[in-house]
C-alpha atoms as a PDB file:
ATOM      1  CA  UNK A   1      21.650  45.665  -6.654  1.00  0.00           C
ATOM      2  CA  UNK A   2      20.994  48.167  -4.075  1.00  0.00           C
ATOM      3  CA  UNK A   3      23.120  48.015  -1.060  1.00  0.00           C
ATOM      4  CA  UNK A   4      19.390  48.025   1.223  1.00  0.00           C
ATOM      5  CA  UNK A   5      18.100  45.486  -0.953  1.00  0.00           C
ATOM      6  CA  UNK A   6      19.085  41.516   0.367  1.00  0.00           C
ATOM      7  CA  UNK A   7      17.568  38.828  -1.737  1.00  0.00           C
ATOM      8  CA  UNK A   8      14.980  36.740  -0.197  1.00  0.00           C
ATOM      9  CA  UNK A   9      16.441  33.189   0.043  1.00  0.00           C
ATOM     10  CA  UNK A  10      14.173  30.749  -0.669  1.00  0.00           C
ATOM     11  CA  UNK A  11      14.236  27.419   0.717  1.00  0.00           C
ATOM     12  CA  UNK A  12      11.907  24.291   0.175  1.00  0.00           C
ATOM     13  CA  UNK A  13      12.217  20.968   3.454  1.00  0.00           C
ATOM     14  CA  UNK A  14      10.280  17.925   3.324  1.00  0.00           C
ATOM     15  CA  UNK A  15       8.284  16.946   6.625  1.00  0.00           C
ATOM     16  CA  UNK A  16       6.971  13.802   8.574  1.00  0.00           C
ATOM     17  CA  UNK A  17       5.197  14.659  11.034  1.00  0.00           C
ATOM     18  CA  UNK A  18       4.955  11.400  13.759  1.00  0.00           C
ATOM     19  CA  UNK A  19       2.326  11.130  16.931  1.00  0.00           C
ATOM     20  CA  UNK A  20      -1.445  11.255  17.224  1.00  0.00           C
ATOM     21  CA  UNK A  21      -1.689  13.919  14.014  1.00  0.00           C
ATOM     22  CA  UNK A  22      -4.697  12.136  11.967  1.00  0.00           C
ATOM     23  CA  UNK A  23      -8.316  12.504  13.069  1.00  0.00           C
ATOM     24  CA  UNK A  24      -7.003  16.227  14.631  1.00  0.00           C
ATOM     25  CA  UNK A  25      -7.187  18.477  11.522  1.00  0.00           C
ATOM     26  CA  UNK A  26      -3.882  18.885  11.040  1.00  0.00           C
ATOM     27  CA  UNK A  27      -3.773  19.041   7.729  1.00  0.00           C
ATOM     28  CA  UNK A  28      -6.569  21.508   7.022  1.00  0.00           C
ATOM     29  CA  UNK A  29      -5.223  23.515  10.151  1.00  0.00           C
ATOM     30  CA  UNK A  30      -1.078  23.442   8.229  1.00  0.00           C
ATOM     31  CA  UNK A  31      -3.186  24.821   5.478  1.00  0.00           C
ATOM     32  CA  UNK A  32      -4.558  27.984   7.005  1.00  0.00           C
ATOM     33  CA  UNK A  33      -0.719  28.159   8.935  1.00  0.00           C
ATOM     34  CA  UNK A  34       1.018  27.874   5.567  1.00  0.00           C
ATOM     35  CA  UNK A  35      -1.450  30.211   3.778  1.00  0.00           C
ATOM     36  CA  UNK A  36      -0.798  32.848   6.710  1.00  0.00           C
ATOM     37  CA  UNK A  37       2.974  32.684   6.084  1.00  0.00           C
ATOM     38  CA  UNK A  38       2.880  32.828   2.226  1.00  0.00           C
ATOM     39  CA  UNK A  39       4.464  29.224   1.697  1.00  0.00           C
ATOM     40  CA  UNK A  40       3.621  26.752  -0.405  1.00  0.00           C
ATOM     41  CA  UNK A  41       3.475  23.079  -0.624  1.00  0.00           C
ATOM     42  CA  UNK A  42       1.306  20.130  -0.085  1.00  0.00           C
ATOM     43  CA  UNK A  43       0.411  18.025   2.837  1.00  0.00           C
ATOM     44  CA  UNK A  44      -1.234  14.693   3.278  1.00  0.00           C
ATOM     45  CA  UNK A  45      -1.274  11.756   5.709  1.00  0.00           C
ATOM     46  CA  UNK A  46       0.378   8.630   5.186  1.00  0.00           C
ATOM     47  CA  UNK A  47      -0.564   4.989   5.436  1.00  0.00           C
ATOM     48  CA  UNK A  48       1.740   4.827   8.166  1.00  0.00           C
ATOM     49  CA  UNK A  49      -0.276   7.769  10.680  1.00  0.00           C
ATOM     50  CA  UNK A  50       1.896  10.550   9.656  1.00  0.00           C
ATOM     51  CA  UNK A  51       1.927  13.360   8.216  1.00  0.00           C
ATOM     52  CA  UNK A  52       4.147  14.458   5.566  1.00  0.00           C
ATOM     53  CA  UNK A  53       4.010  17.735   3.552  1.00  0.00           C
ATOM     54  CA  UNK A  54       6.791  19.375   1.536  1.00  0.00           C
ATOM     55  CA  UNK A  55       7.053  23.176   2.378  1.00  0.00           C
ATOM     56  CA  UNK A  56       9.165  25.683   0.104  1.00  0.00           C
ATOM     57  CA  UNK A  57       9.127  29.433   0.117  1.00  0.00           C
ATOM     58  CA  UNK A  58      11.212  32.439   2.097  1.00  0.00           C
ATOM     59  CA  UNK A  59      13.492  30.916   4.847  1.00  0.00           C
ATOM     60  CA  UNK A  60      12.119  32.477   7.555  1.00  0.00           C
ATOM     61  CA  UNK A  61       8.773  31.718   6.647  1.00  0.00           C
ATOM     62  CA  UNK A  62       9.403  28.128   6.209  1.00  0.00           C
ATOM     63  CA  UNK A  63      11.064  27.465   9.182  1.00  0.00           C
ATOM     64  CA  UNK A  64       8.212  29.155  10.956  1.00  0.00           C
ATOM     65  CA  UNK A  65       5.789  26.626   9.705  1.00  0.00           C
ATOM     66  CA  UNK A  66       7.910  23.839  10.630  1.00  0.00           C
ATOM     67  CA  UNK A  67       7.882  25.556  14.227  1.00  0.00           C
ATOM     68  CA  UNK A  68       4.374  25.710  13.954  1.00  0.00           C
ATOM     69  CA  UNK A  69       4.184  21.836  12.415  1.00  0.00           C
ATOM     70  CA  UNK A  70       6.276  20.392  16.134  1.00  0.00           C
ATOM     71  CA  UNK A  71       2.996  21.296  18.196  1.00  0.00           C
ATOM     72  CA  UNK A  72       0.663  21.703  14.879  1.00  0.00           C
ATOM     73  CA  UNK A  73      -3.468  22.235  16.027  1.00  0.00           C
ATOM     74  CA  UNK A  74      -5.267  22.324  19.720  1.00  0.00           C
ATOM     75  CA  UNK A  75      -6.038  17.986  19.557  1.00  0.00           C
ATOM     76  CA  UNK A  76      -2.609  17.502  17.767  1.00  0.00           C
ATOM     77  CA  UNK A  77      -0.183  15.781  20.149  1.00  0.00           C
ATOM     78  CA  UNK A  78       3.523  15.736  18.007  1.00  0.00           C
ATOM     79  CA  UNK A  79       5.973  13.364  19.105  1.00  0.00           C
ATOM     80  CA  UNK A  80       8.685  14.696  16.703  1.00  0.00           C
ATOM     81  CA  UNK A  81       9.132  16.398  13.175  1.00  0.00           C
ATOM     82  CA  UNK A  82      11.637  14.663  10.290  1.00  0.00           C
ATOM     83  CA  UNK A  83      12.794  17.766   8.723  1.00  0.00           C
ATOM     84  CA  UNK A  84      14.785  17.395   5.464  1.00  0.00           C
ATOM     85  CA  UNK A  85      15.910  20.354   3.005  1.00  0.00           C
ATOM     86  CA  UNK A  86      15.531  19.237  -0.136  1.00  0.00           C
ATOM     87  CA  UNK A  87      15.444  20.386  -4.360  1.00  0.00           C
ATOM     88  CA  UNK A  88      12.896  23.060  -5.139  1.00  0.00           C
ATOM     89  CA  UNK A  89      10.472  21.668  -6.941  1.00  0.00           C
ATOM     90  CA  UNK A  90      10.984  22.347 -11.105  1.00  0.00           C
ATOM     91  CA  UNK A  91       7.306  23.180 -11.528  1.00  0.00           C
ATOM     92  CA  UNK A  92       6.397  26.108  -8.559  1.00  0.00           C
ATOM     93  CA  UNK A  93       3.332  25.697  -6.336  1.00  0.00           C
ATOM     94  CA  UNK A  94       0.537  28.044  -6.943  1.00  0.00           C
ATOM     95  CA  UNK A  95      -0.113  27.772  -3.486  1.00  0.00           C
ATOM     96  CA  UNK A  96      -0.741  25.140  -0.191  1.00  0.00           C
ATOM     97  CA  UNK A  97      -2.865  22.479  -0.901  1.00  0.00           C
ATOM     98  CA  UNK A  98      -4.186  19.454   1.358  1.00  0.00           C
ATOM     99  CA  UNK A  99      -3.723  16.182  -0.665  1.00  0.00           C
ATOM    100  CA  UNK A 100      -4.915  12.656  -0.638  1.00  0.00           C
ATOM    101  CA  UNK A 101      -3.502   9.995   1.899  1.00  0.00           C
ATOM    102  CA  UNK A 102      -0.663   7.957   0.777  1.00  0.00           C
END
């Protein structure tokens, strides 16, 4: 490999997402955030009122969205963000999608 060539490291977190983040679009608004970074993933709300989306793509990228995902959209108000790295998925993402709740 060239010596000004360094391979992009690729890294893939689960999130929960707690505070008043249903009824806000913050899912559809992580979607356009995610798209604009080149991740992808999958987020959804929970049962519970979070959200939770799994994230996976360049590092720098990724933790980007998950700075993006402790304030998230302009109604959102995030009490704190569960951040767990975790297995890239065996089947890749074609891209970010919004899924049903859980």
């Amino acid at each position: 490999m060239p010596d000004n060539i360094t391979p992009t490291i690729t890294l893939t977190q689960h999130l929960l997402i707690r505070g008043h983040v249903q009824g806000v679009s913050y899912r559809w608004s992580m979607v356009q955030a995610a798209h604009q970074r080149g991740v992808q993933g999958w987020v959804r709300n929970r049962q519970d009122g979070c959200v939770e989306a799994l994230v996976t793509g360049p590092a720098d990228a990724v933790q980007s969205l998950v700075e993006w995902a402790h304030h998230g959209p302009p109604h959102a108000s995030v009490d704190g963000v569960e951040v767990r790295n975790v297995p890239a998925p065996s089947d890749p993402f074609a891209d970010f999608a919004q899924r049903e709740t859980v």
